[in-house]
N, C-alpha and C. Protein backbone atom coordinates (compact mmCIF):
# COMPACT_ATOMS: atom_id res chain seq x y z
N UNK A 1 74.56 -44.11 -79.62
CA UNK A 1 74.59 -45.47 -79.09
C UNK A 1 73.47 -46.32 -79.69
N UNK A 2 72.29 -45.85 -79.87
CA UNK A 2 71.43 -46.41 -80.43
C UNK A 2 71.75 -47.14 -81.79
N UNK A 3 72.16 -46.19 -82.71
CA UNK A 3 73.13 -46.31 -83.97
C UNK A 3 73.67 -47.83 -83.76
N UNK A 4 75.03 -47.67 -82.60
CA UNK A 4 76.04 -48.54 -82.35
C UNK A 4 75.46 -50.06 -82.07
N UNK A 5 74.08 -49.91 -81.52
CA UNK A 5 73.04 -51.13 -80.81
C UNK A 5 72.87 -51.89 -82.29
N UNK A 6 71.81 -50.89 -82.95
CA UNK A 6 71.28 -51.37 -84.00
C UNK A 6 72.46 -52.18 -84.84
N UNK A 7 73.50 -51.50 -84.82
CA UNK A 7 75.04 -52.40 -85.92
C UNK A 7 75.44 -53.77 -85.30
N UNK A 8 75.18 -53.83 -83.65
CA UNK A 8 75.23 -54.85 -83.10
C UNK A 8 74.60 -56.06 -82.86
N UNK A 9 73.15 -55.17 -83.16
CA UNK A 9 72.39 -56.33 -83.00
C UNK A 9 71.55 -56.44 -84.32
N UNK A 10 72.44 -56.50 -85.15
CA UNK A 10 72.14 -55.80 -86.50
C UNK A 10 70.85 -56.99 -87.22
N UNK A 11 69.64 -55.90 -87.43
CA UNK A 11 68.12 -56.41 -88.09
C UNK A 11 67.99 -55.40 -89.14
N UNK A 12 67.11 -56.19 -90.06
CA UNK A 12 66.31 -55.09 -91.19
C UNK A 12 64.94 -55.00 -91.27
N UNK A 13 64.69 -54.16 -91.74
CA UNK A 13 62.86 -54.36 -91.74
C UNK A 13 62.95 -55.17 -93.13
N UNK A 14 63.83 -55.48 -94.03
CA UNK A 14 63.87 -56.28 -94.97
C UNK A 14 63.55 -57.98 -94.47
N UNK A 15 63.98 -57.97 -93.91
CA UNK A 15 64.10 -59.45 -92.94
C UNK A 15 62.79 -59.48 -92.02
N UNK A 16 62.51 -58.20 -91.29
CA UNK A 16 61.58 -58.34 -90.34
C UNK A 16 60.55 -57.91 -91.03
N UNK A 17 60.09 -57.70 -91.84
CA UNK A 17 58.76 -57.37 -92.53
C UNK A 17 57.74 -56.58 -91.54
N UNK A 18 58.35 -55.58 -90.99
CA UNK A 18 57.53 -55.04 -89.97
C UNK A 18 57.73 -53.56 -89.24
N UNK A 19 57.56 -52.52 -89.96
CA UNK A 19 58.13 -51.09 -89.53
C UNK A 19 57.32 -50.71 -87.92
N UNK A 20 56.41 -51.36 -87.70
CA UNK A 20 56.73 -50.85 -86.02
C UNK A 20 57.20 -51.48 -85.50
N UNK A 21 57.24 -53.25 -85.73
CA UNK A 21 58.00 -53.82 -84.72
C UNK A 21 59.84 -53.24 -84.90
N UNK A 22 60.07 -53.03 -86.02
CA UNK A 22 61.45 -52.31 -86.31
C UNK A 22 61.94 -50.76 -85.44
N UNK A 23 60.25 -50.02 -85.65
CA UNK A 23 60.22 -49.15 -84.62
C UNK A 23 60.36 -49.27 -83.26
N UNK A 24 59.84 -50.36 -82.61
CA UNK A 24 59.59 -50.85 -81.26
C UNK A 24 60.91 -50.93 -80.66
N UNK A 25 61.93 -51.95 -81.97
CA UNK A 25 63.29 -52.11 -81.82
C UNK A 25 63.74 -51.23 -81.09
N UNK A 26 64.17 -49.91 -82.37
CA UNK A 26 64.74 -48.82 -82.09
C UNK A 26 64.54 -47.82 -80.15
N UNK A 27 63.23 -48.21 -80.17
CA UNK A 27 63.00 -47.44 -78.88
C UNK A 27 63.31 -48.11 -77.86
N UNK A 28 63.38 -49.49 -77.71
CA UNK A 28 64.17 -50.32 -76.85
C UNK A 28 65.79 -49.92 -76.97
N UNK A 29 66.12 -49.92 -78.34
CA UNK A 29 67.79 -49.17 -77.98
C UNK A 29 67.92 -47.92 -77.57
N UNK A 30 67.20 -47.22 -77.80
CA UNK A 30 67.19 -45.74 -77.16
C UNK A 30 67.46 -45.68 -75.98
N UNK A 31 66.17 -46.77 -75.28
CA UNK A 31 66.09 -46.54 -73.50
C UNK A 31 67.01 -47.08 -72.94
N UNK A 32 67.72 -48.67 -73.37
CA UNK A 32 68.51 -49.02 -72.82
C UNK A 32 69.96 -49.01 -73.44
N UNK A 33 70.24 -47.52 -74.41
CA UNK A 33 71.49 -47.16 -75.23
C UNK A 33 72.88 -47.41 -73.71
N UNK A 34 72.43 -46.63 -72.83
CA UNK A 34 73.66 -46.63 -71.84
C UNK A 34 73.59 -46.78 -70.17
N UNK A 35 72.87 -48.30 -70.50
CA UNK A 35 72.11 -48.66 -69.30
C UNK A 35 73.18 -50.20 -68.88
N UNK A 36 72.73 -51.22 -68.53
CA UNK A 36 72.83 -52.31 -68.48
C UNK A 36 73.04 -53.34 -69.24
N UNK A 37 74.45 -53.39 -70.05
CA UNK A 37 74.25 -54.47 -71.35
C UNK A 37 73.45 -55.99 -70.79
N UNK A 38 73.74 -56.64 -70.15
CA UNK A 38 72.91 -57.48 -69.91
C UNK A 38 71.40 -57.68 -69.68
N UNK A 39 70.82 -56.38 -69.12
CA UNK A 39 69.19 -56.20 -69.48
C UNK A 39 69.07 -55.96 -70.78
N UNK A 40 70.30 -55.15 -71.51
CA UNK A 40 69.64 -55.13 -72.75
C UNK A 40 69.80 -55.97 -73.81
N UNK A 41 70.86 -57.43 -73.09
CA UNK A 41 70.64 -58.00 -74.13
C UNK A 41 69.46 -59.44 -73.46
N UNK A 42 69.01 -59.19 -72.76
CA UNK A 42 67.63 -60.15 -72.08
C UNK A 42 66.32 -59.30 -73.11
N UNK A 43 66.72 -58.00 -73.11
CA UNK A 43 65.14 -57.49 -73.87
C UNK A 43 65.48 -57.68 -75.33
N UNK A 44 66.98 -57.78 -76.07
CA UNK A 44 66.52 -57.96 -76.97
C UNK A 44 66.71 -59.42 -77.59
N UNK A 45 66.42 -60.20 -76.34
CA UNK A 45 66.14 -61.81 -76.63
C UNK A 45 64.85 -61.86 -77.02
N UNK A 46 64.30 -61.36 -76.43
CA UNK A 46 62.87 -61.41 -75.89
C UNK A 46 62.13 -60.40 -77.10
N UNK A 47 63.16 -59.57 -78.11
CA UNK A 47 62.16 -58.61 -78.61
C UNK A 47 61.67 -59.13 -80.02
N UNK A 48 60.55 -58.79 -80.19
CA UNK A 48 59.96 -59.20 -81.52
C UNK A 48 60.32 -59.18 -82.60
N UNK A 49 60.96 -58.43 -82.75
CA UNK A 49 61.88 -57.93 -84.58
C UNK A 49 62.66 -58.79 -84.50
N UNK A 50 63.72 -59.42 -83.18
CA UNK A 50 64.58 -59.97 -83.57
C UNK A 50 64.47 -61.57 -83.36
N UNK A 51 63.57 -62.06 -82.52
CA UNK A 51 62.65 -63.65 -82.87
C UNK A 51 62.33 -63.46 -84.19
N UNK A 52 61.52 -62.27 -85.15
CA UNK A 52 61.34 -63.01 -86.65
C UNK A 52 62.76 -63.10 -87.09
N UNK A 53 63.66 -62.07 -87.20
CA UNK A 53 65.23 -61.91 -87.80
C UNK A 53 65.80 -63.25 -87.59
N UNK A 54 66.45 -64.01 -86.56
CA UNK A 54 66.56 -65.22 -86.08
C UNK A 54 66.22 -66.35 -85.78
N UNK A 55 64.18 -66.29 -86.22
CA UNK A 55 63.59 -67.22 -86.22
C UNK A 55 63.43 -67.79 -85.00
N UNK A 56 63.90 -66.85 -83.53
CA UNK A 56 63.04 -67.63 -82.47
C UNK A 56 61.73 -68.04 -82.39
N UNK A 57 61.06 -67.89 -82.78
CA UNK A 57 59.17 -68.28 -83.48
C UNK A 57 59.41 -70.03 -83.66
N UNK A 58 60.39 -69.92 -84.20
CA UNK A 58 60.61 -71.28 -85.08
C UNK A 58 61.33 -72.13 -84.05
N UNK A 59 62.05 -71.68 -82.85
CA UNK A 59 62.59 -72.44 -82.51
C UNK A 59 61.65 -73.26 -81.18
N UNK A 60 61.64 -74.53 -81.01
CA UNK A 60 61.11 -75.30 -80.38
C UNK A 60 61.56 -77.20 -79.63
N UNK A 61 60.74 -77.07 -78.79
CA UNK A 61 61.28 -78.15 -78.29
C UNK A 61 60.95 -79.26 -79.02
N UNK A 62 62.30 -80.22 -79.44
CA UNK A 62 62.56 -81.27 -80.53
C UNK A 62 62.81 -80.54 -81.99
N UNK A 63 63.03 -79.41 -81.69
CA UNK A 63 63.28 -79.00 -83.59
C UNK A 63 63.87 -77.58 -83.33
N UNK A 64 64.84 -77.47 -82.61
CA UNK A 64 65.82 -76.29 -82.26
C UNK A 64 66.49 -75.88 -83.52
N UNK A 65 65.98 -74.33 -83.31
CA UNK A 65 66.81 -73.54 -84.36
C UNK A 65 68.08 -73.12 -84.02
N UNK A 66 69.20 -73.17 -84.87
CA UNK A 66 70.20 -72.61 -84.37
C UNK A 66 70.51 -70.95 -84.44
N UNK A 67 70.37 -70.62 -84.84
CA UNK A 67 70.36 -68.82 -85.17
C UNK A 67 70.61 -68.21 -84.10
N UNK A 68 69.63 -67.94 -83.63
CA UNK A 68 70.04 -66.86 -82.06
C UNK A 68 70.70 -67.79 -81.39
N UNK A 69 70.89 -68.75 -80.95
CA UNK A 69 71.96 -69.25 -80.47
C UNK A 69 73.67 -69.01 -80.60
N UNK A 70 73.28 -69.10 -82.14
CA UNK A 70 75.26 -69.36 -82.64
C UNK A 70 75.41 -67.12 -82.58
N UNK A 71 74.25 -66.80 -83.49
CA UNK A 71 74.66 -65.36 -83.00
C UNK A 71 74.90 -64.62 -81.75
N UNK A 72 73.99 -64.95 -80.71
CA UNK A 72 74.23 -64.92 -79.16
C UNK A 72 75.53 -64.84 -78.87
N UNK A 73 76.36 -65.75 -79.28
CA UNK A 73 77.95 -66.09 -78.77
C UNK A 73 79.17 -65.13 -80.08
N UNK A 74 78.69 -65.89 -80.92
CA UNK A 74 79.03 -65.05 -82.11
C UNK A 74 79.24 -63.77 -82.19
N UNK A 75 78.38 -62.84 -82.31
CA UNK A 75 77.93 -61.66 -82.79
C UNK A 75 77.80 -60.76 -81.50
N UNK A 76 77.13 -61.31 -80.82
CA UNK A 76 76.76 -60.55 -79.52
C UNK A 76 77.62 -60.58 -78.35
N UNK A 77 77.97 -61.23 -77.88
CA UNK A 77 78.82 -61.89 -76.42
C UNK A 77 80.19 -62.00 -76.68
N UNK A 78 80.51 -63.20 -77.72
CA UNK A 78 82.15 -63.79 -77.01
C UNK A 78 82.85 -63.56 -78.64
N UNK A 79 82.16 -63.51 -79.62
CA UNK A 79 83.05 -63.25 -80.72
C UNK A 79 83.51 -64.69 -81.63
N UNK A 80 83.36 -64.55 -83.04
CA UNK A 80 83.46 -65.82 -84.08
C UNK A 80 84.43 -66.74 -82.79
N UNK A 81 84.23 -68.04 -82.67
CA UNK A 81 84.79 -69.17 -82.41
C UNK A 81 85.64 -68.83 -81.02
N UNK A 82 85.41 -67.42 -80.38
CA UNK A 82 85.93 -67.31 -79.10
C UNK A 82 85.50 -68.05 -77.61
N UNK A 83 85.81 -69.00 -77.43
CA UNK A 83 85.07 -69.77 -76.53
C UNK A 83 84.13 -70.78 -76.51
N UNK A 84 84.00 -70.93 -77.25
CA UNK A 84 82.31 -71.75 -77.28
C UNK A 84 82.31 -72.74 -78.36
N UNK A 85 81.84 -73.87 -78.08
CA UNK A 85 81.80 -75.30 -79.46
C UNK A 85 80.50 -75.04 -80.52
N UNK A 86 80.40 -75.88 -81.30
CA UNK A 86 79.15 -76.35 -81.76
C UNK A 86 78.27 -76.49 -81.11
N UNK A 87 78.66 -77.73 -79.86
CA UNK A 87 77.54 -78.37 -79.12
C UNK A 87 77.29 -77.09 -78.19
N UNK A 88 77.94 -76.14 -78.15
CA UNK A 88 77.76 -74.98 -77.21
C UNK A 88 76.25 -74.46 -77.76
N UNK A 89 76.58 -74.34 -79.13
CA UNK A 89 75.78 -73.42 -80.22
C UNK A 89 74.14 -74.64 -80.27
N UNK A 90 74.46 -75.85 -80.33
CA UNK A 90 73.18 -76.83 -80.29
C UNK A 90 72.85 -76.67 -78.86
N UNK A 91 73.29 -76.64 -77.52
CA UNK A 91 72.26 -76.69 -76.21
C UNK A 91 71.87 -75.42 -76.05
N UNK A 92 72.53 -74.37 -76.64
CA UNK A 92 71.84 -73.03 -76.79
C UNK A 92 71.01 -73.54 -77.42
N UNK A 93 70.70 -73.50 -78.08
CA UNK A 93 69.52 -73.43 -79.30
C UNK A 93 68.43 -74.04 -78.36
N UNK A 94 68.36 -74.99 -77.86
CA UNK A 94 67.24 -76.12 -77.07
C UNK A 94 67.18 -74.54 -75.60
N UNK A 95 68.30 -74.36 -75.18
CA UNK A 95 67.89 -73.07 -74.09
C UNK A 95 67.11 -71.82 -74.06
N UNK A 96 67.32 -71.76 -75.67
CA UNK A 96 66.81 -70.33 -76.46
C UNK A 96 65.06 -71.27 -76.96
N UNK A 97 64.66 -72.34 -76.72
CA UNK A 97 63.39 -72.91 -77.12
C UNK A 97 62.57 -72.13 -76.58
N UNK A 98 61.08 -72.16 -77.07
CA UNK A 98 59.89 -71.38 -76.20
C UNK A 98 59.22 -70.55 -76.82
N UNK A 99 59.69 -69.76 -77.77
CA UNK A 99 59.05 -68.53 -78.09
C UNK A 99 58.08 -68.90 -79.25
N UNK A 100 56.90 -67.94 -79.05
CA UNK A 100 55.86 -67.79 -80.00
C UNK A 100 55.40 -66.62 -80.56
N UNK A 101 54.16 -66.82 -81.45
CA UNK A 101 53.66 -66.01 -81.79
C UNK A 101 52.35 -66.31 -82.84
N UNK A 102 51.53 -65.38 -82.82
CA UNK A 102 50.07 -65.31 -83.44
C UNK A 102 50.13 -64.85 -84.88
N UNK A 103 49.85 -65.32 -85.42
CA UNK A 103 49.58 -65.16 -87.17
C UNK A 103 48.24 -64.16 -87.53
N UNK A 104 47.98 -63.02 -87.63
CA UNK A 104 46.78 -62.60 -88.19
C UNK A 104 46.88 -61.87 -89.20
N UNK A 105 45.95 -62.13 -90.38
CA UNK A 105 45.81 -62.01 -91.44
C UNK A 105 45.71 -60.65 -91.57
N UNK A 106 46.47 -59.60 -92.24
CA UNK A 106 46.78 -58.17 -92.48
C UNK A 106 47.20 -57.55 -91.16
N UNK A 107 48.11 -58.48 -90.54
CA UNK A 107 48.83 -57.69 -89.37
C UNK A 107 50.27 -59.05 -89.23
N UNK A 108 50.13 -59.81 -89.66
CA UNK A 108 51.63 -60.49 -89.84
C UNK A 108 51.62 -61.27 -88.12
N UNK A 109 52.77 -61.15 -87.86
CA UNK A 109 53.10 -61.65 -86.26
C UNK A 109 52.83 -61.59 -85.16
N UNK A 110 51.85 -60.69 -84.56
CA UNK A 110 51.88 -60.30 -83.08
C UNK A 110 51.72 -61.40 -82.13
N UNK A 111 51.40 -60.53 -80.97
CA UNK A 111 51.25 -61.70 -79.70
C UNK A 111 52.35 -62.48 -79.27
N UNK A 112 53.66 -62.13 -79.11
CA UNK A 112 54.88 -62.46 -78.98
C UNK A 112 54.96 -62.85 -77.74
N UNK A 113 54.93 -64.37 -77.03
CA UNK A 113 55.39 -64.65 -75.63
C UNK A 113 56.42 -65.89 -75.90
N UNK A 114 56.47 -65.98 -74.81
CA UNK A 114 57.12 -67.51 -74.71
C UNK A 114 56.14 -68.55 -73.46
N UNK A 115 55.85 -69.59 -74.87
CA UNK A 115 55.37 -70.79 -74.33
C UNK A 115 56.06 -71.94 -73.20
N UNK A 116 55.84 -71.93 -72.39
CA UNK A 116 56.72 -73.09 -71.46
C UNK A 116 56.45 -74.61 -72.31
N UNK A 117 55.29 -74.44 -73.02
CA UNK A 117 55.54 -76.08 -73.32
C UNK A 117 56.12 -75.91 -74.69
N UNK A 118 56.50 -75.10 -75.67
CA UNK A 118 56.83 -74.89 -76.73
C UNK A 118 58.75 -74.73 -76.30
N UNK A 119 59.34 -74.92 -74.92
CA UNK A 119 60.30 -74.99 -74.02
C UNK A 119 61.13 -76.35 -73.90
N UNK A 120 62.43 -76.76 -74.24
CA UNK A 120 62.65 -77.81 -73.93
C UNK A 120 63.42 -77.73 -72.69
N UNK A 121 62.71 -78.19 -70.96
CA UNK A 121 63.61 -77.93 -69.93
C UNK A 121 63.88 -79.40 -69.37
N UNK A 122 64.63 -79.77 -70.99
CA UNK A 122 65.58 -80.97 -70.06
C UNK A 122 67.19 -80.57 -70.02
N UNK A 123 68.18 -81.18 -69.89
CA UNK A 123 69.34 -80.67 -68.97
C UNK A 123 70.32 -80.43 -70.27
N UNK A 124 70.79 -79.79 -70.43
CA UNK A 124 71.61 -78.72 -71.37
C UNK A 124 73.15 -78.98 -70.60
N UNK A 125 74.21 -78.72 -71.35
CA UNK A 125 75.35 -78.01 -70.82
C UNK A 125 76.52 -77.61 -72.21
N UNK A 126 76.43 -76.21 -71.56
CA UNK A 126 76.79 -75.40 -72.13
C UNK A 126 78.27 -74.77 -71.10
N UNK A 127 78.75 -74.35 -71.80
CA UNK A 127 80.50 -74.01 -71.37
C UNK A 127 80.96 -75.02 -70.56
N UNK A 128 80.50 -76.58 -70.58
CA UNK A 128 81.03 -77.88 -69.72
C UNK A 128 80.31 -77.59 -68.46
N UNK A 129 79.37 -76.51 -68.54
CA UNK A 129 78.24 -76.57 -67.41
C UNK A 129 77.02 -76.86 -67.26
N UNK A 130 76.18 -77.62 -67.06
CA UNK A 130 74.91 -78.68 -67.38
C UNK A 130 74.15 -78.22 -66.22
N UNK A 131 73.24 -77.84 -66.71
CA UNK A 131 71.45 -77.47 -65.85
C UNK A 131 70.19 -77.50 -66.82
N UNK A 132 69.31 -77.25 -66.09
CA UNK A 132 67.90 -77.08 -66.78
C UNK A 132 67.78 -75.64 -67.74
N UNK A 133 68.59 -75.13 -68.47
CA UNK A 133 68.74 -73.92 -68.77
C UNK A 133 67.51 -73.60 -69.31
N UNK A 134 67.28 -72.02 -69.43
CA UNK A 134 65.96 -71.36 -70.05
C UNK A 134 66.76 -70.48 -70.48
N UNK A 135 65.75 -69.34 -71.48
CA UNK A 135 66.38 -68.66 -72.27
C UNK A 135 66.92 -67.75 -71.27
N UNK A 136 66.58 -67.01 -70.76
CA UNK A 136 67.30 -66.43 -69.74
C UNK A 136 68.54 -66.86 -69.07
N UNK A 137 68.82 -67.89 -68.39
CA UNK A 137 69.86 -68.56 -68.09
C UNK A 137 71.32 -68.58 -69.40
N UNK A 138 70.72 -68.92 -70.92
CA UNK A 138 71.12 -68.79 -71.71
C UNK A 138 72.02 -67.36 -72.18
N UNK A 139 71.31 -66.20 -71.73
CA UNK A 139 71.65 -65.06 -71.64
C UNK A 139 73.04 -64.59 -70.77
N UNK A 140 72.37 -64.91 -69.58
CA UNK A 140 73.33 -65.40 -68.41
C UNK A 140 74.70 -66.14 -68.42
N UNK A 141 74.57 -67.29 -69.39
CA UNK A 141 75.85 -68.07 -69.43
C UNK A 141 76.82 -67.24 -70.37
N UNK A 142 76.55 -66.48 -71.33
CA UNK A 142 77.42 -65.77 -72.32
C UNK A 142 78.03 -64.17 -71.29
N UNK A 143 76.82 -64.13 -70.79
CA UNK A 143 77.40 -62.40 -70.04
C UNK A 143 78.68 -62.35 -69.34
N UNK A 144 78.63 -64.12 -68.52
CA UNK A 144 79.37 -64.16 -67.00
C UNK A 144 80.14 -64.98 -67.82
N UNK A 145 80.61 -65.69 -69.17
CA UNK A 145 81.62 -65.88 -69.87
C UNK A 145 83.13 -65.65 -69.60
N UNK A 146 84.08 -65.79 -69.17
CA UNK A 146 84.82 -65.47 -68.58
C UNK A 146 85.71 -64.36 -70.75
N UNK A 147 85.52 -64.96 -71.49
CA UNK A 147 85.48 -64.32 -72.87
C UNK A 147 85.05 -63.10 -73.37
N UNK A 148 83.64 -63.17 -72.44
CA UNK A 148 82.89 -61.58 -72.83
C UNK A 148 83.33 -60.52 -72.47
N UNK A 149 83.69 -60.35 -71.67
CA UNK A 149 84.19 -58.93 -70.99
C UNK A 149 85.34 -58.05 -72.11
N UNK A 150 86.70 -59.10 -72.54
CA UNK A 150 87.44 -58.57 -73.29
C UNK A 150 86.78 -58.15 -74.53
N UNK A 151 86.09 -59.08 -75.26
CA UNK A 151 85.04 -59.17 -76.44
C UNK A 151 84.43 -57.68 -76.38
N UNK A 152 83.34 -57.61 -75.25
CA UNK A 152 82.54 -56.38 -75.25
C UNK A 152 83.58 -54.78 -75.21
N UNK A 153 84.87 -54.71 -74.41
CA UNK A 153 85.12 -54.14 -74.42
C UNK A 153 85.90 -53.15 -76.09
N UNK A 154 86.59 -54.58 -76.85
CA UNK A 154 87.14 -53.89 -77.95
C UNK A 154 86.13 -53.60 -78.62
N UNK A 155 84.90 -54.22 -78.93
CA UNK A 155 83.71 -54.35 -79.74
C UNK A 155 83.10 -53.10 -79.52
N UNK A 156 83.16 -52.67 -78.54
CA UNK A 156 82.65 -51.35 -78.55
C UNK A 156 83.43 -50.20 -78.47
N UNK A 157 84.72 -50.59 -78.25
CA UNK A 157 85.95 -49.31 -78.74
C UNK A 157 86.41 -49.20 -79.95
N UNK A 158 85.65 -50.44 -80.84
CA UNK A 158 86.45 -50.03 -82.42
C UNK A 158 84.85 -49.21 -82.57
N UNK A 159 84.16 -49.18 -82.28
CA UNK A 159 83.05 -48.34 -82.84
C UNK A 159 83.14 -46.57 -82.57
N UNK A 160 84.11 -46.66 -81.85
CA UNK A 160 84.65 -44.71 -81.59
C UNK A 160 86.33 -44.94 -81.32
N UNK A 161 87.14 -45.68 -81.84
CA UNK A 161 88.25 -45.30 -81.85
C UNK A 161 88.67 -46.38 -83.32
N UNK A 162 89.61 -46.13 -84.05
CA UNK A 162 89.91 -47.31 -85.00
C UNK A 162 91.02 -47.79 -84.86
N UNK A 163 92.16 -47.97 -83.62
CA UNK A 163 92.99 -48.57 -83.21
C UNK A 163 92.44 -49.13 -82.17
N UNK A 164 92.91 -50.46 -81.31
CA UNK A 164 92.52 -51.06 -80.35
C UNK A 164 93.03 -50.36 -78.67
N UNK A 165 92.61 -50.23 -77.76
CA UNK A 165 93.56 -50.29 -76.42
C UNK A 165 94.76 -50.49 -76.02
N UNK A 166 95.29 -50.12 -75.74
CA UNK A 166 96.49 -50.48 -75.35
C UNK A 166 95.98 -51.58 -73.95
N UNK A 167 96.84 -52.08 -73.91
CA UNK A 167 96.73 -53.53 -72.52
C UNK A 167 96.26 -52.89 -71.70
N UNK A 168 96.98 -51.71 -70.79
CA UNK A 168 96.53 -51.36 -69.42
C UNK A 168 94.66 -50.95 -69.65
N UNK A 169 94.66 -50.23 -70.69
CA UNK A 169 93.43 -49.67 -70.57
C UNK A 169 91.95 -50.77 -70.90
N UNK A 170 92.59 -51.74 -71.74
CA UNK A 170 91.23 -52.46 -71.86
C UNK A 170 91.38 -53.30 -70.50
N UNK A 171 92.30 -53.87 -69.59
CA UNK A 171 92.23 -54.14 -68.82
C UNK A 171 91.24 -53.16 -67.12
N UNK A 172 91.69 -51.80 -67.87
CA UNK A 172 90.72 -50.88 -66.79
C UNK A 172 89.10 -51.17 -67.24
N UNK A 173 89.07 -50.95 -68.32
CA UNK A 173 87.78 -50.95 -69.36
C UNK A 173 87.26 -52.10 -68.34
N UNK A 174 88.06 -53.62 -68.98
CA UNK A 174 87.10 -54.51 -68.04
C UNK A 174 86.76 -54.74 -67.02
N UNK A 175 87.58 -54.48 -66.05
CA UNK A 175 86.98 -54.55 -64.62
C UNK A 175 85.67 -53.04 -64.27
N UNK A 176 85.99 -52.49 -65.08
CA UNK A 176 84.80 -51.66 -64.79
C UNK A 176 83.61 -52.26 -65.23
N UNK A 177 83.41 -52.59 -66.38
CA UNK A 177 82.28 -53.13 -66.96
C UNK A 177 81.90 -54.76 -66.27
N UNK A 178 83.15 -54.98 -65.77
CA UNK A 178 82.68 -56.38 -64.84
C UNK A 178 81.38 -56.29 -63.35
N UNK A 179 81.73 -55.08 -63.64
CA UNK A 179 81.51 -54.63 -61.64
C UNK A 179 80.09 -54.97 -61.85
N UNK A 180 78.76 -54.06 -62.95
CA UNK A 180 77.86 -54.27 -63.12
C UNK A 180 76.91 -54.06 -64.33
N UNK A 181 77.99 -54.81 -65.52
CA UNK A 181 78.09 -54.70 -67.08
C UNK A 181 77.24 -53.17 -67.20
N UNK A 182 77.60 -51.87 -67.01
CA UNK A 182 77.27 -50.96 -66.77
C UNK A 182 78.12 -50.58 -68.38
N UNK A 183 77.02 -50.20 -69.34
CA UNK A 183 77.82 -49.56 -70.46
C UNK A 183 78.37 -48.11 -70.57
N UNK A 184 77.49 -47.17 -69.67
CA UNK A 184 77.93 -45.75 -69.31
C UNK A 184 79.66 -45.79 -69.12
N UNK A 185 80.04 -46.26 -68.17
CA UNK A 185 81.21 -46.07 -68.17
C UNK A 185 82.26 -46.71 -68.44
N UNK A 186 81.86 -47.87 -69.61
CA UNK A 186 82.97 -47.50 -70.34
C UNK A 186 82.79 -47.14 -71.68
């Protein structure tokens, strides 16, 4: 599963210029391989390898990056153009605002938080739904997607089967994984 994480949430140390934070990665997929997809995809909002990979560092209030945004929906959640606009992909980006980090000379990036004023919390709407979103919330709006559930389920059955579900079963698949995005069982 770890394997399956890493293809998903797919980084390089080519990109990340950084073999422990790449390491750090990996042990975050380990722990949360068959736990809670939604905690694990809040930690790996939040994780360092993948703010440099996507340039959350860069993203900020009045000068929003799009990257983890459009991948968020893209790549991670709902799947190329399944659900979600442009402007979906631009108030993400302003939701996904905040994050930082420290520059030191023969150690590259550390000190990874998120700044509230480096934050843009004016009013967003995303899936035709408008609030003060934060990155978290952001997280939130893709999980409870009414899109994701089917998404997550084939997405992770072409990775151990190479035909799709038959109807009844991805339909079992999802309501299980609805109950408490619990990846163990399915």
């Amino acid at each position: 599963m770890t394997l399956v994480w890493h293809d998903w949430f797919a980084t390089s140390n080519a990109g990340v210029g950084s073999q422990k934070l790449m390491l750090a990665q990996n042990r975050l997929l380990r722990r949360q391989a068959l736990g809670r997809f939604d905690r694990l995809l809040v930690s790996i909002t939040a994780n360092p390898a993948m703010l440099i990979w996507l340039s959350g560092t860069d993203n900020r209030q009045g000068e929003p990056n799009e990257n983890y945004g459009r991948e968020l929906m893209e790549l991670f959640t709902l799947g190329e153009g399944n659900g979600y606009t442009e402007r979906d992909v631009r108030e993400q980006a302003r939701a996904l605002t905040g994050w930082t980090s420290t520059w030191k000379k023969g150690k590259g990036q550390t000190d990874f938080r998120f700044d509230p004023k480096r934050h843009d919390p004016g009013l967003k709407t995303v899936f035709g739904k408008r609030g003060a979103y934060s990155w978290r919330d952001s997280v939130s709006l893709c999980i409870h997607h009414p899109k994701h559930a089917p998404f997550f389920v084939d997405k992770l059955w072409s990775y151990f089967i190479p035909t799709p579900p038959d109807a009844a079963t991805r339909a079992g698949l999802e309501a299980v994984y609805r109950e408490e995005f619990e990846v163990r069982p399915v």
